[in-house]
Protein backbone atom coordinates (compact mmCIF):
# COMPACT_ATOMS: atom_id res chain seq x y z
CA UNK A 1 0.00 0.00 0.00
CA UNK A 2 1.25 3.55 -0.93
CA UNK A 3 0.14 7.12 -0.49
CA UNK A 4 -1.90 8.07 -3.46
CA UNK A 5 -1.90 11.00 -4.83
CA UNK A 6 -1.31 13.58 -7.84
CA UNK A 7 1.61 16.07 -6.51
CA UNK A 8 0.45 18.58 -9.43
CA UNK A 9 -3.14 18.48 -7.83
CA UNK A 10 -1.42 18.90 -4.36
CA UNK A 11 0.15 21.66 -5.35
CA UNK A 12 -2.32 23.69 -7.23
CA UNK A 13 -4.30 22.77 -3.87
CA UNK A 14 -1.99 24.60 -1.46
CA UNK A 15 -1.47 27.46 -3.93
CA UNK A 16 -4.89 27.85 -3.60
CA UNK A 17 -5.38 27.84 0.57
CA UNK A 18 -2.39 30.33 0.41
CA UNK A 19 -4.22 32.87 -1.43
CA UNK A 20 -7.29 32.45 -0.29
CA UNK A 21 -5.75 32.45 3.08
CA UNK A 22 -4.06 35.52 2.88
CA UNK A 23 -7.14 37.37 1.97
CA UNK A 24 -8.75 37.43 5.49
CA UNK A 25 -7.96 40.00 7.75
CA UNK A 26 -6.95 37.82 10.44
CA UNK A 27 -5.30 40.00 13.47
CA UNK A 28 -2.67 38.91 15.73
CA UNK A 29 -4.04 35.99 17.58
CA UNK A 30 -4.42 32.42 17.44
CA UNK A 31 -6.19 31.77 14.07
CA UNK A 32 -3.84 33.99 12.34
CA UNK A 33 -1.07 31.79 13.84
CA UNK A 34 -2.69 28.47 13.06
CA UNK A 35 -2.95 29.73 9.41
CA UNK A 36 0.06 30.93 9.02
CA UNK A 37 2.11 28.18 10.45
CA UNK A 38 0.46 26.65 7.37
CA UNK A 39 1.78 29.15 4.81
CA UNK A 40 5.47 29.54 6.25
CA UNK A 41 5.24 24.79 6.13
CA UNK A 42 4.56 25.74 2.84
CA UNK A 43 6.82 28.00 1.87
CA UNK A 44 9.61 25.38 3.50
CA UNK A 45 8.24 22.56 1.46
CA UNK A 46 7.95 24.16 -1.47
CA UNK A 47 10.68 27.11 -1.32
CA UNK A 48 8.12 29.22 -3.50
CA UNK A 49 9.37 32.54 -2.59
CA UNK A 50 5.74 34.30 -2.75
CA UNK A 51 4.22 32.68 0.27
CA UNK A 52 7.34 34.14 2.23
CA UNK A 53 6.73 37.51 0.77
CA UNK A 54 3.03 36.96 1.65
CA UNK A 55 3.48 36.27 4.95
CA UNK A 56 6.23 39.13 6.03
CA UNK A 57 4.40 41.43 4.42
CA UNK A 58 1.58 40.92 6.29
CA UNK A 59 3.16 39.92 9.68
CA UNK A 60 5.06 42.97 9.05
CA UNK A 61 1.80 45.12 8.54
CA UNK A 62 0.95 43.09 12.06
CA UNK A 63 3.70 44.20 13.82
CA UNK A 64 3.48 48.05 12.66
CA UNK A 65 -0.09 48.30 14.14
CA UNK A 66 1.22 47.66 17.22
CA UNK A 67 1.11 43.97 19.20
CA UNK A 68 -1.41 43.36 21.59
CA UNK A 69 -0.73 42.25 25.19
CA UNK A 70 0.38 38.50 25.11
CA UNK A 71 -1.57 35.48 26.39
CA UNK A 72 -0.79 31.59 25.50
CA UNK A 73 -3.38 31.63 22.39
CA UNK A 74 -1.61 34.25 20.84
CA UNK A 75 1.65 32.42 21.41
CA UNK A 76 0.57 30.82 18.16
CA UNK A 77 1.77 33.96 16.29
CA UNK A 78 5.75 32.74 17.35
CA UNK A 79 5.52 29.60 14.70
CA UNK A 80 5.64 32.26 11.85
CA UNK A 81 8.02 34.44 13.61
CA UNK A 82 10.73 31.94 14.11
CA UNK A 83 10.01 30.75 10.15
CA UNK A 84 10.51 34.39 9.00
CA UNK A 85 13.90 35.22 11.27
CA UNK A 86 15.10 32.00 10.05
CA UNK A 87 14.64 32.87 6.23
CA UNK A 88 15.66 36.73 6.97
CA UNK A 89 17.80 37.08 9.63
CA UNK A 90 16.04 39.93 10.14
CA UNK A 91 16.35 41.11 14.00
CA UNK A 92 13.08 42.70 14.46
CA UNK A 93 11.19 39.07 14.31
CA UNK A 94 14.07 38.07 17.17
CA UNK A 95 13.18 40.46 19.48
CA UNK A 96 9.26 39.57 19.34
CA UNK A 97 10.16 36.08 19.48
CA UNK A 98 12.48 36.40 22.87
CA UNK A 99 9.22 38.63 23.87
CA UNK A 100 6.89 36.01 23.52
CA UNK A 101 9.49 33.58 25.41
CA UNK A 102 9.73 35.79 28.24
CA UNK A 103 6.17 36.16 28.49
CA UNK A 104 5.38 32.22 28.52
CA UNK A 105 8.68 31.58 30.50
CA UNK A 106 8.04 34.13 33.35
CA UNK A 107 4.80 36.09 33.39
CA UNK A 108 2.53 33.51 32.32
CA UNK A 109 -0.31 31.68 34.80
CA UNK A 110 1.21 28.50 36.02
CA UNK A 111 -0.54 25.93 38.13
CA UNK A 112 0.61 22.44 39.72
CA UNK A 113 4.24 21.71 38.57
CA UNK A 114 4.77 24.66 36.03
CA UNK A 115 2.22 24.15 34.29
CA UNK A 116 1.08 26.49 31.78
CA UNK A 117 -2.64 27.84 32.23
CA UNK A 118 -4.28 28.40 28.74
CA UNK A 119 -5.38 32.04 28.40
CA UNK A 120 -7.09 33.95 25.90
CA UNK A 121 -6.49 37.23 26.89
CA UNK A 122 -4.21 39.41 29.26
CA UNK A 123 -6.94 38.10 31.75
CA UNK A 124 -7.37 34.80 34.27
CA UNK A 125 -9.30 33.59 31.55
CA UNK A 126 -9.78 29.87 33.11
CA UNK A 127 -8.30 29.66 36.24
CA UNK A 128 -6.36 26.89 37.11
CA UNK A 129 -7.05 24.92 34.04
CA UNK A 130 -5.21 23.21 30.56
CA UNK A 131 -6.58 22.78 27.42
CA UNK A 132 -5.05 20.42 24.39
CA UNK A 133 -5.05 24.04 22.23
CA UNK A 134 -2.11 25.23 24.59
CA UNK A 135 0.41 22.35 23.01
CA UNK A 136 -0.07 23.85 19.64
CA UNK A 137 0.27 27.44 20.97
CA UNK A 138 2.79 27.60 23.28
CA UNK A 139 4.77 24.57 23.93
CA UNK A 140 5.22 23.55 20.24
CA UNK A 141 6.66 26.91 19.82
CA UNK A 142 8.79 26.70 23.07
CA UNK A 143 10.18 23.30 21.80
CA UNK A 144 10.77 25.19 18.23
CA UNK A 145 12.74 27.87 19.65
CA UNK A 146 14.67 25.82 21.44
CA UNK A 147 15.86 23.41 19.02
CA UNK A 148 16.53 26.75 16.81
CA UNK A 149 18.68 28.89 19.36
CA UNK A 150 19.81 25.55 21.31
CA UNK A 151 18.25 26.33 24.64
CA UNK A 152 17.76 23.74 26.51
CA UNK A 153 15.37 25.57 29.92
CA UNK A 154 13.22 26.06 26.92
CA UNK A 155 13.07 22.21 25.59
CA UNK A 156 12.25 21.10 28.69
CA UNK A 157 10.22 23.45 29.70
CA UNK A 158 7.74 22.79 26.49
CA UNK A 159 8.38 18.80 27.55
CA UNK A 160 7.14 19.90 31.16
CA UNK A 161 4.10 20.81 29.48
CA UNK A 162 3.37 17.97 27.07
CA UNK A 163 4.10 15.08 30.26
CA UNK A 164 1.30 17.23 32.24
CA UNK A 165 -1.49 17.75 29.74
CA UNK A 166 -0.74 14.19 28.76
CA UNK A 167 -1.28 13.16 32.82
CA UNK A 168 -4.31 15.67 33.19
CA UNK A 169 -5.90 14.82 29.58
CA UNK A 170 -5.95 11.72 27.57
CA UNK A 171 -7.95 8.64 28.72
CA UNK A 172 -5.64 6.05 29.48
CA UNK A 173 -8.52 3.01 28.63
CA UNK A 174 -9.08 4.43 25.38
CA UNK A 175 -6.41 6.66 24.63
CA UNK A 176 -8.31 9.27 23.31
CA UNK A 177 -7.89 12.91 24.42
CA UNK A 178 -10.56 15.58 27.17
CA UNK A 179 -10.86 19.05 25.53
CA UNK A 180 -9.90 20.53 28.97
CA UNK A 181 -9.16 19.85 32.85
CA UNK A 182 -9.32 22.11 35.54
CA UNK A 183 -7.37 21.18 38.55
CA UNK A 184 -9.36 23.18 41.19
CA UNK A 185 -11.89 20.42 40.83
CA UNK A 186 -10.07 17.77 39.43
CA UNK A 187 -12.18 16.71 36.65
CA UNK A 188 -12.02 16.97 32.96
CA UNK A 189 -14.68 19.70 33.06
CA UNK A 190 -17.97 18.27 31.10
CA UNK A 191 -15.41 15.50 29.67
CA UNK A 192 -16.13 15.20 26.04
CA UNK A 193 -13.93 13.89 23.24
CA UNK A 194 -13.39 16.65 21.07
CA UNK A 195 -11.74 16.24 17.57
CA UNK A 196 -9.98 19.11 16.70
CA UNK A 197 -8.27 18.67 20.88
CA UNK A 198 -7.64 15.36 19.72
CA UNK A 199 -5.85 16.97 16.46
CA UNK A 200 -3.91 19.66 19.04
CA UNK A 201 -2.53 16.82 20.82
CA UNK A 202 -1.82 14.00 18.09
CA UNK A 203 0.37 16.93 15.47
CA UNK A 204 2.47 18.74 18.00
CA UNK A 205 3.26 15.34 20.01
CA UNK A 206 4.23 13.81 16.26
CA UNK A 207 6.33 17.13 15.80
CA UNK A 208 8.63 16.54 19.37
CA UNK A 209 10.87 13.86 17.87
CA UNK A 210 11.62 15.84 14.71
CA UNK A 211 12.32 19.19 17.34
CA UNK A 212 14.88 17.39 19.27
CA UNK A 213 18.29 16.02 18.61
CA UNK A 214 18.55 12.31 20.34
CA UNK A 215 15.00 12.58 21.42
CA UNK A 216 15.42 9.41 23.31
CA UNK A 217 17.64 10.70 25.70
CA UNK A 218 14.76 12.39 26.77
CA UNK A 219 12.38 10.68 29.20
CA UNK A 220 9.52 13.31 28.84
CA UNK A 221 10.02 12.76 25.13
CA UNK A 222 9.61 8.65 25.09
CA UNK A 223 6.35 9.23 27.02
CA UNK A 224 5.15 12.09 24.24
CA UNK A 225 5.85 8.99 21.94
CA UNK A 226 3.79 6.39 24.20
CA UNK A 227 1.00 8.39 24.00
CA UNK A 228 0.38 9.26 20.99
CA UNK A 229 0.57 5.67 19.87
CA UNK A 230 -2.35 4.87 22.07
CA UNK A 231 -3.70 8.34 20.68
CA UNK A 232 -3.44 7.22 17.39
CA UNK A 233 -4.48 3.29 18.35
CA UNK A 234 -7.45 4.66 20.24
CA UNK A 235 -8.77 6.81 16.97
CA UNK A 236 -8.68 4.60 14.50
CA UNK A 237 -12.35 2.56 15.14
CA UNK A 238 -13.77 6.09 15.55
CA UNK A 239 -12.76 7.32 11.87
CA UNK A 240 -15.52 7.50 9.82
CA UNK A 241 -16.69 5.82 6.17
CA UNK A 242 -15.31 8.73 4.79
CA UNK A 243 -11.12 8.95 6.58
CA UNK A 244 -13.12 11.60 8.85
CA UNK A 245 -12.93 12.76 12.74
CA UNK A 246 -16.38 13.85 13.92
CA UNK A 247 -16.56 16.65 15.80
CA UNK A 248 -16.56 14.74 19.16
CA UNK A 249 -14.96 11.53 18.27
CA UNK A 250 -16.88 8.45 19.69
CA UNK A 251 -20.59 9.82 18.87
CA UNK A 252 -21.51 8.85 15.65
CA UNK A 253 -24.35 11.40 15.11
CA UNK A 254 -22.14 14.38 15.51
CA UNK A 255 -20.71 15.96 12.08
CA UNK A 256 -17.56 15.55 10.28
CA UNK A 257 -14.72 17.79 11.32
CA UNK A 258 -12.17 18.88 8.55
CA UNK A 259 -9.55 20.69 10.94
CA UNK A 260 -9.22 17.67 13.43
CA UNK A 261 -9.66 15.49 10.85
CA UNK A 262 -6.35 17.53 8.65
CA UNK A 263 -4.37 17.54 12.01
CA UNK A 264 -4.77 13.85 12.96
CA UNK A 265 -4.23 12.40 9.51
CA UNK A 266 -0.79 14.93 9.07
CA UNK A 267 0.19 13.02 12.74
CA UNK A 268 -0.27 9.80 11.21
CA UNK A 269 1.95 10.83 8.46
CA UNK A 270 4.84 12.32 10.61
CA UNK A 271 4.81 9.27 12.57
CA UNK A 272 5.79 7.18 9.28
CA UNK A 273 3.62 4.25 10.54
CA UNK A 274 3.15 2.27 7.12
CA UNK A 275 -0.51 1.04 8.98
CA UNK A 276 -2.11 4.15 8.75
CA UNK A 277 -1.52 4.85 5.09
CA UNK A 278 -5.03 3.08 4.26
CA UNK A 279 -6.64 5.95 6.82
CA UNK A 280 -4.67 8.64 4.89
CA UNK A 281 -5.65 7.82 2.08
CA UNK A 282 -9.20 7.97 2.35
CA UNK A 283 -8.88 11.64 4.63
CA UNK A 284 -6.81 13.02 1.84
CA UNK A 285 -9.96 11.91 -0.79
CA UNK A 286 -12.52 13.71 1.39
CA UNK A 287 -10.61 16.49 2.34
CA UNK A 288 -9.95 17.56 -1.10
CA UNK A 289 -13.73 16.93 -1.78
CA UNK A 290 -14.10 20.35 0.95
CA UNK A 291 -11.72 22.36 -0.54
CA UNK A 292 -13.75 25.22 -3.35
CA UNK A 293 -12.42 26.81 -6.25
CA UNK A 294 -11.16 29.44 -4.23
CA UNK A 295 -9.20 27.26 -1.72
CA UNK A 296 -11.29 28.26 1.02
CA UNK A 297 -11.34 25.04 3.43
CA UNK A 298 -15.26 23.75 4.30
CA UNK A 299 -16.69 22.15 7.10
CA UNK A 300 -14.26 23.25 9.55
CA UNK A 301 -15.89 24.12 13.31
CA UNK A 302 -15.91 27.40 14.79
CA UNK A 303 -13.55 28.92 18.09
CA UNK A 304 -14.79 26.10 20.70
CA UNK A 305 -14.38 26.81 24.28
CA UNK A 306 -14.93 23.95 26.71
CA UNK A 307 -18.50 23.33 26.07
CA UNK A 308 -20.69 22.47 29.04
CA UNK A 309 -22.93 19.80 27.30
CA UNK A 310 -23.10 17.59 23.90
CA UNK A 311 -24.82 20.29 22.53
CA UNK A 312 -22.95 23.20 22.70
CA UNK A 313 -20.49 20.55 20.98
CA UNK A 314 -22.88 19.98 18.14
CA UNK A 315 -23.97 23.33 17.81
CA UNK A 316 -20.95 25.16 17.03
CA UNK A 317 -21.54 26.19 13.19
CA UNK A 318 -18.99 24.55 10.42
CA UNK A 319 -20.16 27.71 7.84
CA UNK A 320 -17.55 29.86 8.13
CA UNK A 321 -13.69 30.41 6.84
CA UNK A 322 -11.30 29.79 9.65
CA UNK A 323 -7.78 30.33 10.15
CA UNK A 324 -7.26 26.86 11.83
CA UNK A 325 -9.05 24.85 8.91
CA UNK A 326 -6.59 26.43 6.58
CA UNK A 327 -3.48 25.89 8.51
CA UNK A 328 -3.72 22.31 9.29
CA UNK A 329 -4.99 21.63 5.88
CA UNK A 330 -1.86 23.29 4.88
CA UNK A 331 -0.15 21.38 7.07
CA UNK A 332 -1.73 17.87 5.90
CA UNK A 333 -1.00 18.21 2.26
CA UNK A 334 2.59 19.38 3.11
CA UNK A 335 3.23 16.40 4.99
CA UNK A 336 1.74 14.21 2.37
CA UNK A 337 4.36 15.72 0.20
CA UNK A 338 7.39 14.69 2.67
CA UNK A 339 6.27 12.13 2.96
CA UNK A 340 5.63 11.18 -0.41
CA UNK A 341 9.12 11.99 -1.28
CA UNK A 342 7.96 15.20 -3.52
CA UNK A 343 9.11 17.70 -1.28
């Protein structure tokens, strides 16, 4: 069995999200840094030259407006940075990246043993509580950085955080993943399955081995690797007809997700498990099938807070354009490339 697909239609594909992408006026927060840690994959899987213009032009444009005050969400915004100084060397991006560092290393809420409380704003947004979103935001990032300026507080610092939200999150009988957990009460909140956490959790912990140099000399980095094998293992019976994640994973009446489903299917690639190609296969197929004229990703859930029942799950509209849909789509397809030997 082998990945199938046509790299030309790939291509023309993520050309399309790009621009279509890029024509949003997303500000500087979390969907904006989803989306564009989409573009700048894209740009370094495809060296095209325009989607780094694209981005530091508008970054840029960002960043002479003024930045708003930090929180982890907005962390997201660093994944682009740290692709931009890279390609520039420019020292402007360095100086907002060491910013955002110094904000999640030593201003940031912290409960329990350092670990980081996910905020939306400059506020206590949810006290004393993590949410799979924060491993995308901030500690993929932190683990980024510090492979790139060889820092090792900040490697284990964003290892800190993936052994905790794996202890306070995933469900060790079925492996799957809790949206949130709030250690005040102890509990996993109102303890659904949600995809696209599911998605948070299965690409960054696929993306720790590739961060780190001997990996396995790392402890917190073996058990990243444990559990998203039982992540992955625990998924699989819940993907649909169609190579799709549903919204919340293990009830078959709720809808077909395209952003968890994009996420979890480019983890499945990164881990270069041979088993999973038949799942791949059939999620690339569909997810194409979303995708309009104008690369503008369908089917893709709104911002999701931790719901308090099944039906604020199922009632969050899939209508819209969102910054998240396109960047792990982005994601996805660049991965299949990699992967595919094409990139």
């Amino acid at each position: 069995m082998k990945l199938e697909y046509n790299k030309v239609e790939i291509i023309e594909t993520i050309d399309k999200i790009v621009h279509r992408t890029m024509k949003q006026d997303m500000q500087w927060d979390w969907p904006a840094g989803v989306a564009y840690y989409g573009i700048a994959m894209a740009y370094e899987t495809l060296r095209n030259d325009e989607y780094l213009y694209l981005l530091k032009d508008r970054v840029d444009e960002l960043m002479d407006l003024g930045v708003p005050p930090l929180n982890v969400n907005a962390c997201a915004m660093g994944h682009a940075l740290l692709t931009l100084y890279e390609a520039t060397g420019e020292e402007k991006y360095k100086k907002l990246i060491d910013k955002k560092l110094d904000y999640l290393t030593n201003h940031a809420l912290r409960f329990g043993d350092n670990v980081l409380q996910h905020t939306v704003s400059d506020k206590d947004d949810f006290p004393e509580q993590c949410w799979a979103d924060t491993l995308f935001m901030a500690a993929l990032f932190m683990l980024r950085a510090g492979r790139m300026f060889n820092n090792e507080d900040l490697k284990k610092d964003a290892l800190n955080q993936y052994f905790w939200h794996i202890t306070f999150l995933q469900n060790e009988e079925s492996g799957l993943w809790y949206h949130g957990y709030t250690h005040a009460a102890k509990n996993h909140l109102s303890g659904f399955h949600w995809g696209r956490a599911n998605a948070w959790a299965a690409y960054t912990m696929s993306q720790v081995r590739p961060n780190l140099n001997e990996w396995y000399l790392y402890p917190e980095a073996i058990e990243v690797w444990g559990s998203l094998d039982e992540q992955l293992v625990g998924i699989k019976p819940y993907i649909s007809e169609n190579g799709l994640i549903r919204t919340i994973i293990n009830d078959e009446e709720s809808y077909e997700e395209i952003s968890a489903s994009a996420g979890i299917a480019a983890a499945m690639l990164a881990v270069k498990n041979p088993l999973y190609i038949k799942y791949v296969n059939k999620t690339l197929s569909s997810i194409l099938a979303t995708i309009d004229e104008f690369g503008k990703v369908k089917n893709v859930s709104g911002g999701t807070a931790v719901m308090k029942d099944r039906d604020g799950y199922m009632n969050i509209t899939k209508k819209w354009i969102q910054g998240w849909g396109q960047g792990l789509t982005l994601a996805f397809l660049c991965h299949l490339l990699i992967e595919g030997g094409d990139a």
